[in-house]
Structures are given as structure tokens and as C-alpha cells.
C-alpha atoms as a PDB file:
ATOM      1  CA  UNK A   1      -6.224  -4.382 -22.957  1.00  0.00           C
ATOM      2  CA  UNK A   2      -2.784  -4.813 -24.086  1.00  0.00           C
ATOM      3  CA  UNK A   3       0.025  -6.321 -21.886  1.00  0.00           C
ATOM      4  CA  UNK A   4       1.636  -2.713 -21.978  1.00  0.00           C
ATOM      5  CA  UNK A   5      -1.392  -0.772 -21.099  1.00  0.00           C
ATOM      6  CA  UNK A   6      -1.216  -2.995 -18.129  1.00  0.00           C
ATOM      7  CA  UNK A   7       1.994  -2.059 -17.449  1.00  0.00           C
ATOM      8  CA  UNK A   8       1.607   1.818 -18.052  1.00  0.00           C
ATOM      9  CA  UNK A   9      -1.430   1.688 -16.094  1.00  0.00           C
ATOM     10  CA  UNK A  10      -0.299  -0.433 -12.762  1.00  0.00           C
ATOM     11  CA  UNK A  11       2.927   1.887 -12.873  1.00  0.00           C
ATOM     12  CA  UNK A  12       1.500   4.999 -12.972  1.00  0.00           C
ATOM     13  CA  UNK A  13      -1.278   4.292 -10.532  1.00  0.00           C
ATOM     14  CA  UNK A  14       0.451   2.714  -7.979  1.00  0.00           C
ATOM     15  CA  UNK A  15       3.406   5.915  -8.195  1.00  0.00           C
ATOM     16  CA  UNK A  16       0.336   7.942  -7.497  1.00  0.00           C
ATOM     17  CA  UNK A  17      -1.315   5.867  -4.665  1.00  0.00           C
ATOM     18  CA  UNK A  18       1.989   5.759  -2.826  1.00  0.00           C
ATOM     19  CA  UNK A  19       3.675   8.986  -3.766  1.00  0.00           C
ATOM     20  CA  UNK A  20       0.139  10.158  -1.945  1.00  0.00           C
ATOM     21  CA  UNK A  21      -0.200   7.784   0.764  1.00  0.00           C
ATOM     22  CA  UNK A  22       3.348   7.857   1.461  1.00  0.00           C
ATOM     23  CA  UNK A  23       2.910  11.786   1.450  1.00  0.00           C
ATOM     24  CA  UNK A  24       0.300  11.878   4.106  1.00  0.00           C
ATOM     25  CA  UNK A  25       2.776   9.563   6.266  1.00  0.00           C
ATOM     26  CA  UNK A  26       5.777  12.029   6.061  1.00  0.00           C
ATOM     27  CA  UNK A  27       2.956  15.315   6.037  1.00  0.00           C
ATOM     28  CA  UNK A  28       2.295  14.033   9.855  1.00  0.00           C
ATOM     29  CA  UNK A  29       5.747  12.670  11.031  1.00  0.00           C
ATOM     30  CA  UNK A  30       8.351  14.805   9.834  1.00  0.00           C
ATOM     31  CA  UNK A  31       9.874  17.476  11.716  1.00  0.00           C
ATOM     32  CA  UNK A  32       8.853  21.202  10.039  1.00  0.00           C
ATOM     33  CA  UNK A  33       6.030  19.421   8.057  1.00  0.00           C
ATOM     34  CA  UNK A  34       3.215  21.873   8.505  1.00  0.00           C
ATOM     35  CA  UNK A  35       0.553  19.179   9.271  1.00  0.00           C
ATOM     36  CA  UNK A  36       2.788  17.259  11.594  1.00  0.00           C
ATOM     37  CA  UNK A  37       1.024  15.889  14.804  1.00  0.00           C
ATOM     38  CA  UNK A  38      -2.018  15.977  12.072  1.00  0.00           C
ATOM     39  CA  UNK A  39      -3.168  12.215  13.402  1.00  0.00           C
ATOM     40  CA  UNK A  40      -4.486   8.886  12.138  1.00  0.00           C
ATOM     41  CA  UNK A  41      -7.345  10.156  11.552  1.00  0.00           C
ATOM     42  CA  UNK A  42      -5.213  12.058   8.661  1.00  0.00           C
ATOM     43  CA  UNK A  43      -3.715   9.497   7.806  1.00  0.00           C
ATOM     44  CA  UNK A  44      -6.506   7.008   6.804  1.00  0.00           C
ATOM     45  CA  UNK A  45      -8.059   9.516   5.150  1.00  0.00           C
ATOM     46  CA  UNK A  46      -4.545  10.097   3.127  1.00  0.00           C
ATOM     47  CA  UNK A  47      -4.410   6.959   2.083  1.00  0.00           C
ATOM     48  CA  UNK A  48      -7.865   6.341   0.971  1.00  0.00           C
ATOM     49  CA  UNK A  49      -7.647   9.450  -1.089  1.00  0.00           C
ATOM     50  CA  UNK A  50      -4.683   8.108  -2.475  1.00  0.00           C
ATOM     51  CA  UNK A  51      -6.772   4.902  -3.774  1.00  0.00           C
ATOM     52  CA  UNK A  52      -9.143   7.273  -4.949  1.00  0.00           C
ATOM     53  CA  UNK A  53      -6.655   9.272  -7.395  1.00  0.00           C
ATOM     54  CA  UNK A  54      -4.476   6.380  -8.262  1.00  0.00           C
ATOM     55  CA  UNK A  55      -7.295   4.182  -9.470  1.00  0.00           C
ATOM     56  CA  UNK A  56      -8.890   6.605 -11.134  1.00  0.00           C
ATOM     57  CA  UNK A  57      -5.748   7.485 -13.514  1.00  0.00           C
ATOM     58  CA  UNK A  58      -4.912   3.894 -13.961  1.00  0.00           C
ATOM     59  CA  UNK A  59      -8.555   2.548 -14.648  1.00  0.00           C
ATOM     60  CA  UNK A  60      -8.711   3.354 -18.302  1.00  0.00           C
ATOM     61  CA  UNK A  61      -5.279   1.637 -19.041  1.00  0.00           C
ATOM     62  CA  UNK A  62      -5.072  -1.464 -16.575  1.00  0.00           C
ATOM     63  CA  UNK A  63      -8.519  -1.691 -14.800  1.00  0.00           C
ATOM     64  CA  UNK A  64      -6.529  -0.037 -11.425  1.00  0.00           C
ATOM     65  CA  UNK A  65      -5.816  -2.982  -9.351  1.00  0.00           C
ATOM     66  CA  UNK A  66      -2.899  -1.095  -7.889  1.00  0.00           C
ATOM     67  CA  UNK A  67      -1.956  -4.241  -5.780  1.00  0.00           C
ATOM     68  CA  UNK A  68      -0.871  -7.604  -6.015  1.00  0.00           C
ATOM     69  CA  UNK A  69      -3.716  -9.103  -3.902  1.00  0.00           C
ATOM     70  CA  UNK A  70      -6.294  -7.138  -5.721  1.00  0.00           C
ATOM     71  CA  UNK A  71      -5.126  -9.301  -8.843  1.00  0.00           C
ATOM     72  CA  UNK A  72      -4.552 -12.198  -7.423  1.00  0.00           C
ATOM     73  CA  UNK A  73      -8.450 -11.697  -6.143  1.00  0.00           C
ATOM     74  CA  UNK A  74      -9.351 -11.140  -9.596  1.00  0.00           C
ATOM     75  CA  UNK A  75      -7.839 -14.004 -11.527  1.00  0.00           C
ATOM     76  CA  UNK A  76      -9.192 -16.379  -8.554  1.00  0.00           C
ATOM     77  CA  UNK A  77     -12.347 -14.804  -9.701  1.00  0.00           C
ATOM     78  CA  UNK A  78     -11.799 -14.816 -13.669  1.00  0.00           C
ATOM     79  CA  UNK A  79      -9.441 -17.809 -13.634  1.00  0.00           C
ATOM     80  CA  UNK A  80      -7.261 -15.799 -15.732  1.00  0.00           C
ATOM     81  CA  UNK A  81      -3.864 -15.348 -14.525  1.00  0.00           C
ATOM     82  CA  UNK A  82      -1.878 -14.867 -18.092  1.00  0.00           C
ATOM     83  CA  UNK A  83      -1.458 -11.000 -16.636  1.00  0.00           C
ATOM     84  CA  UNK A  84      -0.663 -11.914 -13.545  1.00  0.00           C
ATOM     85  CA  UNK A  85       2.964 -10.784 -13.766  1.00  0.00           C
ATOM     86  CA  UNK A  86       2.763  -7.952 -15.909  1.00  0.00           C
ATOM     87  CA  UNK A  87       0.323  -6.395 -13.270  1.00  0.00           C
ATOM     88  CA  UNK A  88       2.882  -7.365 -10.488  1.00  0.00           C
ATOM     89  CA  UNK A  89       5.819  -6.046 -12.253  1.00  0.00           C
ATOM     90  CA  UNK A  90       4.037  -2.719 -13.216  1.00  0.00           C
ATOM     91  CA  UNK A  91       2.559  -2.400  -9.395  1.00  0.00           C
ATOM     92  CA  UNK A  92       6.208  -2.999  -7.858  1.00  0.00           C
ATOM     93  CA  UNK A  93       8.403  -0.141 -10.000  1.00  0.00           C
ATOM     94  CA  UNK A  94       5.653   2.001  -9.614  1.00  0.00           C
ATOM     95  CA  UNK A  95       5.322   1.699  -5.866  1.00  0.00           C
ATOM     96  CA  UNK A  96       9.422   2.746  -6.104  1.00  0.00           C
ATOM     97  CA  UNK A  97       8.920   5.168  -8.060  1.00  0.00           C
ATOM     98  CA  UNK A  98       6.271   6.917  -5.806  1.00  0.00           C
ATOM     99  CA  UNK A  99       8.396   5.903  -2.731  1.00  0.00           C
ATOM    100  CA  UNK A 100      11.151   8.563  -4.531  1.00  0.00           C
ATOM    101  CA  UNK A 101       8.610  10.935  -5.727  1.00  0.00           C
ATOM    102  CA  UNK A 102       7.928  11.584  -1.568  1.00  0.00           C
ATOM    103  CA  UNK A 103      11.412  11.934  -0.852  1.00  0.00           C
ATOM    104  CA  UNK A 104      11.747  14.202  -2.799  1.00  0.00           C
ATOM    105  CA  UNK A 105       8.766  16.419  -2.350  1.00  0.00           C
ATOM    106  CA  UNK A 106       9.314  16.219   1.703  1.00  0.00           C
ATOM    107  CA  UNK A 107      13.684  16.174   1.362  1.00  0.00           C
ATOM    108  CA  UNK A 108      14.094  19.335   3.252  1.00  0.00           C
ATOM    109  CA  UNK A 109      11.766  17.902   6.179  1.00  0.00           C
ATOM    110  CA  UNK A 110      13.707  14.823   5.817  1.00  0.00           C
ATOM    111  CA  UNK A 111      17.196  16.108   6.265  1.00  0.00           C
ATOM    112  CA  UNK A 112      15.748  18.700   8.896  1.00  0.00           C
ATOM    113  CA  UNK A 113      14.144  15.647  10.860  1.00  0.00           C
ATOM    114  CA  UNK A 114      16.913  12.995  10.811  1.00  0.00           C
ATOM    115  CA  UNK A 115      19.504  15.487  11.635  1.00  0.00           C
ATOM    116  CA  UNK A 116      17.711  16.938  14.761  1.00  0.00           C
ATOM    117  CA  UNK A 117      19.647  16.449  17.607  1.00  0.00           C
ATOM    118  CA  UNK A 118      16.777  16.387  20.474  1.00  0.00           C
ATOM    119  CA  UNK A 119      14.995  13.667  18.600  1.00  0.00           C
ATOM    120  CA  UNK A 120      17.586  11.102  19.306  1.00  0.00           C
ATOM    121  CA  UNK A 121      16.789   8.102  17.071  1.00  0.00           C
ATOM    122  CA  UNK A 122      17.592   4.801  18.333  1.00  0.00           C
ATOM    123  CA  UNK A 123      18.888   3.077  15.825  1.00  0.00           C
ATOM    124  CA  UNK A 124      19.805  -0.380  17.847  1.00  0.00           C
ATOM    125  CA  UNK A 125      15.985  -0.929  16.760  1.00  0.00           C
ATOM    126  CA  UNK A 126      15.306  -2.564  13.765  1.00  0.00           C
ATOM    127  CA  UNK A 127      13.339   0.069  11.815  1.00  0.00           C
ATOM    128  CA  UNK A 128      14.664   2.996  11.920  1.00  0.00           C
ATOM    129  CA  UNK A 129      12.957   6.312  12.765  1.00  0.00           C
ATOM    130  CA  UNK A 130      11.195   7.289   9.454  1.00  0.00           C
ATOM    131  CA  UNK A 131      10.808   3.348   8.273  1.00  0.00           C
ATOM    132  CA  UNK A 132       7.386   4.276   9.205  1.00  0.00           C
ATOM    133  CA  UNK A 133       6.854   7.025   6.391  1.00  0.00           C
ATOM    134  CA  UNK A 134       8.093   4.279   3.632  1.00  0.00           C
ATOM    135  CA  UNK A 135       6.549   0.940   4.744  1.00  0.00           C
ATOM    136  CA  UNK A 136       4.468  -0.588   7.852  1.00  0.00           C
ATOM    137  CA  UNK A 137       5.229  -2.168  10.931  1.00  0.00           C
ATOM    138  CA  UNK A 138       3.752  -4.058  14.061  1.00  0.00           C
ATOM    139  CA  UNK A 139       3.132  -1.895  17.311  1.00  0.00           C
ATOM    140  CA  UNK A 140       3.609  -5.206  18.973  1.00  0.00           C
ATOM    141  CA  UNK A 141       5.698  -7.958  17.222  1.00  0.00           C
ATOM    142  CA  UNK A 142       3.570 -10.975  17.262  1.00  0.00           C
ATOM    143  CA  UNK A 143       4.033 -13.254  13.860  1.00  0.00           C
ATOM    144  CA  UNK A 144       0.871 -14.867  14.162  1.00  0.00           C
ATOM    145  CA  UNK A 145      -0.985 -12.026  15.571  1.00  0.00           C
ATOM    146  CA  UNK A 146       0.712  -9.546  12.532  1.00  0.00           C
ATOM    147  CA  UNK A 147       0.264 -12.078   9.977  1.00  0.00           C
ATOM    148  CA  UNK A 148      -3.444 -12.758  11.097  1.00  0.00           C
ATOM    149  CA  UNK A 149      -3.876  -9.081  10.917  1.00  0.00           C
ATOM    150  CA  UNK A 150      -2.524  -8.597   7.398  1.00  0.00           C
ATOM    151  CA  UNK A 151      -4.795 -11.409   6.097  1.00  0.00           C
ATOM    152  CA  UNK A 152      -8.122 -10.157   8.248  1.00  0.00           C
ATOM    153  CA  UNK A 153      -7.509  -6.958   6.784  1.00  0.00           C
ATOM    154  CA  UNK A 154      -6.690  -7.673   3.128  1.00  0.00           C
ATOM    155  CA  UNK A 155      -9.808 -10.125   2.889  1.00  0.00           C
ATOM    156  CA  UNK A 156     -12.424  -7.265   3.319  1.00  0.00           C
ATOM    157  CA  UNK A 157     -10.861  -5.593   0.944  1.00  0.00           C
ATOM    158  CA  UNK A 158     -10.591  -7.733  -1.561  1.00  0.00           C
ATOM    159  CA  UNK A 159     -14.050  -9.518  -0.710  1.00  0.00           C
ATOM    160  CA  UNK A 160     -15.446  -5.901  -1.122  1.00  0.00           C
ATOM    161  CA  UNK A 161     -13.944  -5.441  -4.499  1.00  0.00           C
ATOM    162  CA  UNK A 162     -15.479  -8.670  -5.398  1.00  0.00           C
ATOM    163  CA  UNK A 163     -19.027  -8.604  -4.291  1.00  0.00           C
ATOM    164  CA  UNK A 164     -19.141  -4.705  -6.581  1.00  0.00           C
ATOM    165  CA  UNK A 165     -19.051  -6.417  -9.606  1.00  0.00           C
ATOM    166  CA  UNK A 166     -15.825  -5.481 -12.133  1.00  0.00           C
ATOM    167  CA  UNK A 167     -16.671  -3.403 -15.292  1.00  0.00           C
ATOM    168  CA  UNK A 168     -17.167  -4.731 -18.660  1.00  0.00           C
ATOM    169  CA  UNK A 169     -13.763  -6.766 -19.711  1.00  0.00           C
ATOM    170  CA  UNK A 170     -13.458  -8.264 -15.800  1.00  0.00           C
ATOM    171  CA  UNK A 171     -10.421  -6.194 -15.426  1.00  0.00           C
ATOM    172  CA  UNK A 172     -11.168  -3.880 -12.714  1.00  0.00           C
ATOM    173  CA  UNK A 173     -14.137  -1.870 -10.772  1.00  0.00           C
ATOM    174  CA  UNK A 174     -16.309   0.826 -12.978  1.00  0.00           C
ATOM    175  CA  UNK A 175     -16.515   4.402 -11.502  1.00  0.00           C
ATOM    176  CA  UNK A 176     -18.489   4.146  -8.295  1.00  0.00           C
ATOM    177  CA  UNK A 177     -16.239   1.464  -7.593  1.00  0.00           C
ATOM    178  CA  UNK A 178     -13.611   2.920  -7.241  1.00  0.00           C
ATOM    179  CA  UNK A 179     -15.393   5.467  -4.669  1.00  0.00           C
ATOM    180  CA  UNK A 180     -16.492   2.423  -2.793  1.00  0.00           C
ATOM    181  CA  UNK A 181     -13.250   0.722  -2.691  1.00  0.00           C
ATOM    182  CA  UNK A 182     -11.452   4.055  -1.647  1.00  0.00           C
ATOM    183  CA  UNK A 183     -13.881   4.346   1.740  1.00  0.00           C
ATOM    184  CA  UNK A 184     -13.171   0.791   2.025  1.00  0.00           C
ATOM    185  CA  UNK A 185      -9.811   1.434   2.278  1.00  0.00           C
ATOM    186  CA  UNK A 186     -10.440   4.235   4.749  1.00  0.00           C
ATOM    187  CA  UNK A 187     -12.983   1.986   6.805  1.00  0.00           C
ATOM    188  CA  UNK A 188     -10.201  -0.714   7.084  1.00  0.00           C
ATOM    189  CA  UNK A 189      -7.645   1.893   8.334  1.00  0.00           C
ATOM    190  CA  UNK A 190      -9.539   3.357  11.349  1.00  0.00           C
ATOM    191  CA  UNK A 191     -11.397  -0.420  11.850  1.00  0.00           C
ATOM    192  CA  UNK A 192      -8.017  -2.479  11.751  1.00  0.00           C
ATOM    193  CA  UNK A 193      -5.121  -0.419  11.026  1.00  0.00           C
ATOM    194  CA  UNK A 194      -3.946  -0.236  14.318  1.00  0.00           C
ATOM    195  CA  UNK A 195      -1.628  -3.609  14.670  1.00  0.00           C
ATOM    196  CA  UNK A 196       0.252  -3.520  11.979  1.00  0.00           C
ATOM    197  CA  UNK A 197      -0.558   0.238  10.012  1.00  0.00           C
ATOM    198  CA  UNK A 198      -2.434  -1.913   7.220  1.00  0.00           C
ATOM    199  CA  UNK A 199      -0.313  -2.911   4.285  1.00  0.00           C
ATOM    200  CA  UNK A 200      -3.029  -4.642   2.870  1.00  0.00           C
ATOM    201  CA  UNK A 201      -1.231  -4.603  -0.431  1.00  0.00           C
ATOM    202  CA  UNK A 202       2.299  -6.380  -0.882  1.00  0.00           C
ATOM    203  CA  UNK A 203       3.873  -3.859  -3.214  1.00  0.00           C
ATOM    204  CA  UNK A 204       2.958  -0.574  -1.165  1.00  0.00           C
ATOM    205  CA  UNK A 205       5.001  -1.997   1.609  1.00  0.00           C
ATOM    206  CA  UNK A 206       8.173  -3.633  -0.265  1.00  0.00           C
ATOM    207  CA  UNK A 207       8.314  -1.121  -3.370  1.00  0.00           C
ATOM    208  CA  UNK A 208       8.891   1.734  -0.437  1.00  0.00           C
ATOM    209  CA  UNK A 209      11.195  -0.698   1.675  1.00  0.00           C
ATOM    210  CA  UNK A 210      13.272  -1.098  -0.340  1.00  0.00           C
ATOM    211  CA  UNK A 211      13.840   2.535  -1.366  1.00  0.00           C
ATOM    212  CA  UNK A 212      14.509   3.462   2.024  1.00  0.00           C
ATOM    213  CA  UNK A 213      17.116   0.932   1.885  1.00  0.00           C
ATOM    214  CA  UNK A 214      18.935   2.539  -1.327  1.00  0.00           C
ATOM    215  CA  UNK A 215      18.380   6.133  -0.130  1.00  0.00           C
ATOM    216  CA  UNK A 216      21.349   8.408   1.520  1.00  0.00           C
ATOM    217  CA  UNK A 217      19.000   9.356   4.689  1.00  0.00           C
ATOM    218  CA  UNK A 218      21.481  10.349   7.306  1.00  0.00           C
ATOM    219  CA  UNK A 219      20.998   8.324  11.015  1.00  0.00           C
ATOM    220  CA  UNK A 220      18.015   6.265   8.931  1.00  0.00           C
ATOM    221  CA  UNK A 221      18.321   3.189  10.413  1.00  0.00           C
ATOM    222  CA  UNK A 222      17.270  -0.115   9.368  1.00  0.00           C
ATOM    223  CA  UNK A 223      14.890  -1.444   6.757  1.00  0.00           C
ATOM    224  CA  UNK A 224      13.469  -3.874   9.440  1.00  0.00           C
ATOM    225  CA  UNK A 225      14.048  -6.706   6.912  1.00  0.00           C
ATOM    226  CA  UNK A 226      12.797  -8.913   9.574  1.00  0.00           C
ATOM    227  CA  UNK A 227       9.367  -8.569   9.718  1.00  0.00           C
ATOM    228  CA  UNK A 228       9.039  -7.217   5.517  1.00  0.00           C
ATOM    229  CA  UNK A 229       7.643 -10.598   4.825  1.00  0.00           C
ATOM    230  CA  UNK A 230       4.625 -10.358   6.680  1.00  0.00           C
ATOM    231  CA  UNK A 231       3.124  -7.415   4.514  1.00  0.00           C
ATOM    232  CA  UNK A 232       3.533  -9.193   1.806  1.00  0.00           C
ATOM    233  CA  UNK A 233       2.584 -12.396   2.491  1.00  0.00           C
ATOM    234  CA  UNK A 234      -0.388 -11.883   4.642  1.00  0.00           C
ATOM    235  CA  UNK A 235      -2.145 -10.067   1.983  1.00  0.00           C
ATOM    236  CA  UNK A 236      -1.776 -12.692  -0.538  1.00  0.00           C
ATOM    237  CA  UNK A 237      -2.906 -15.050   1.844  1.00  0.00           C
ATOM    238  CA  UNK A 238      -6.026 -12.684   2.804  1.00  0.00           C
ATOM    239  CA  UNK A 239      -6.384 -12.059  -1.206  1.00  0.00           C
ATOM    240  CA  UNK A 240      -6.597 -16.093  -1.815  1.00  0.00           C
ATOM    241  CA  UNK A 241      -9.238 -16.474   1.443  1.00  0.00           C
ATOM    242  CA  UNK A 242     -11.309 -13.506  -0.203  1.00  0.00           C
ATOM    243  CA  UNK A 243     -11.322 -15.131  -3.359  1.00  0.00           C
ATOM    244  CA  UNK A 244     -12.295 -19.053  -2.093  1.00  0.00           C
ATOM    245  CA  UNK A 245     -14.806 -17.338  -0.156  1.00  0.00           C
ATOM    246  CA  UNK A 246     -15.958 -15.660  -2.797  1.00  0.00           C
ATOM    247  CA  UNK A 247     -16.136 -18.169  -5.158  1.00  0.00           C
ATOM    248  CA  UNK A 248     -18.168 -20.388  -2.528  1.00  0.00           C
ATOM    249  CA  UNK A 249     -20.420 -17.710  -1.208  1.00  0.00           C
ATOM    250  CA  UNK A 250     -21.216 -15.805  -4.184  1.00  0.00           C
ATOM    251  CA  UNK A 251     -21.237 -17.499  -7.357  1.00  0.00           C
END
């Protein structure tokens, strides 16, 4: 597996995982979206499907980690970290990428949303009213509560991808786990989404952030630069516990 595969691979997975998981975000939120109002329930389910596809495509060229704290799981694993960057690199301008794909798909919902008059945004708050679509954020802002959250969560993920076994060349999961890992992903939404809307993966919160940053969304508010750090550095931290555990527990 060649350092470009790795890079083809993370890209094009993680546009798919967010351009679908970001998808199911605006599907429910935006304003003549015809499964607005559709629910969490949706949601979770969006997402995990979105694991589902997006590992699946990228498997053959990368091994689908799709996420910084997958890898970082893995090398504590392997103790090979050589890759390390290439996969980080491909999984962040993917995650953009897929962040733009939704915006455009859903632009007309956008526009039609943001420029509603009833809805009267508040933009005095620091994420603005369709942050929420892009990237995650605390229903209550607690650091050490979020944080905790984004670390609790992250470690069963990456504990679960783990404990499956990875295929043949310790890159990724074979077939079924995939499956596994996408109902794990779905499990950890309904279980512990609720605090923070479960980043659980660095670059699916900061590739997006920073596109609704750059984009010309009219009364979008803020970026809520604030809190960004916590999605991506509580799921490192939760991808380093999962691994020491791991390696204490299992081997």
C-alpha cells in the first residue's frame, strides 16, 4: 500500500462519509428540506450509513480509517506511524471536500433557510445557526464535561475497531468490519451523542469548520472557534486511551 493509495483512499472516503453524514444533518435542519424535523434517530442512522459507504470505497486503497483517531489507534497497535501523516492529510482535504459537496447538493435549502425572516438567527451566539449541519457542538458548555465526552466516546470506538482484528497488511478492518464498526458508530450516537453531537473523529469536525468559515452563507454566523478544539482533541486523547488499553488488555 503505497503512500498515494493512502492518500486517494483517506480522501475519497472521508468526502463520502461527510458529504453523507453532513447530508443527513442539513436533510433534517434546513428549511424546505423534505425530511426536516426527521429526528436523531435519523440522524445516527445517517451517519453510520455514512461509515458504512465511505469505508467501504476507501478500504481497497487505504484500509478506510477515515479518521485521525482511528490511525492513531492503529499505529499504537502496529507501532507503525511512518503513514501517520499521509492518512491525516488525505482524511482532512477530504472531509473539506465533502463539507462543499453538501453545500452544494442542499444550496437552495441553504439560501431559503438563512434568509427566512421568521427564523431569526441570533448571531451574538457563537455558532451560528447552521454551524450545526458542518461541525458539532456542546448542548451545555462544560470543558471538562465536553472533553470527557469526546474521549468516552471515541474510546469505544476505537477499542471496538481494535478488539475485530484488522485484515491482512494491519491497515484497516476486512468486510464485516466495516459493518460492525458502522453500527458502532450508530450505537455511540443514540448511547452518547447527546452532549456534544459525537465528533468522535478530529477531521469530520474541523475539515467542515472550517468550510463554513470560507463559505458566502448569508446571516451564518460564527464558526464557534472557541470550543473547535475539543473535537479534535478529545478524540485523540480517547484514540491514545483505546489503544494503551488495548495494548494492556488484549495482547
Amino acid at each position: 500500500m503505497s503512500s498515494s493509495d493512502i492518500f486517494i483512499g483517506e480522501t475519497i472516503g472521508t468526502a463520502l462519509l461527510v458529504l453523507l453524514g453532513g447530508g443527513v444533518c442539513a436533510a433534517v435542519t434546513l428549511k424546505s428540506s423534505k425530511a426536516r424535523n426527521a429526528g436523531w434517530v435519523a440522524i445516527t442512522f445517517g451517519w453510520g450509513f455514512a461509515v458504512l459507504i465511505g469505508a467501504y470505497v476507501a478500504a481497497p486503497k487505504s484500509g478506510a480509517h477515515l479518521n485521525p483517531a482511528v490511525t492513531v489507534g492503529i499505529a499504537i497497535q502496529t507501532g507503525e506511524w511512518g503513514d501517520v501523516p499521509v492518512y491525516f492529510a488525505g482524511q482532512l482535504l477530504g472531509a473539506m471536500i465533502g463539507a462543499v459537496l453538501m453545500w452544494i447538493t442542499y444550496y437552495g435549502q441553504f439560501s431559503a433557510h438563512l434568509n427566512d425572516p421568521d427564523l431569526r438567527p441570533d448571531l451574538s451566539q457563537p455558532a451560528g445557526p447552521v454551524l450545526g449541519i458542518f461541525s458539532t457542538g456542546p448542548e451545555i458548555r462544560n470543558t471538562v464535561q465536553n472533553l470527557a465526552t469526546e474521549i468516552i466516546g471515541t474510546a469505544v470506538l476505537v477499542l471496538a475497531i481494535l478488539t475485530q482484528g484488522l485484515n491482512g497488511d494491519g491497515k484497516g478492518l476486512g468486510v464485516i468490519g466495516v459493518l460492525i464498526t458502522a453500527f458502532v458508530v450508530v450505537g455511540i450516537g443514540l448511547s452518547l451523542g447527546g452532549p456534544t453531537g459525537y465528533a468522535i473523529n478530529p477531521v469530520r469536525d474541523l475539515g467542515p469548520r472550517i468550510v463554513h468559515s470560507l463559505l458566502p452563507l448569508p446571516n451564518k454566523g460564527g464558526s464557534d472557534w472557541g470550543y473547535s478544539w475539543i473535537p479534535v482533541v478529545g478524540p485523540l486523547l480517547g484514540a491514545a486511551l483505546a489503544g494503551g488499553l488495548y495494548k494492556i488488555a488484549f495482547v
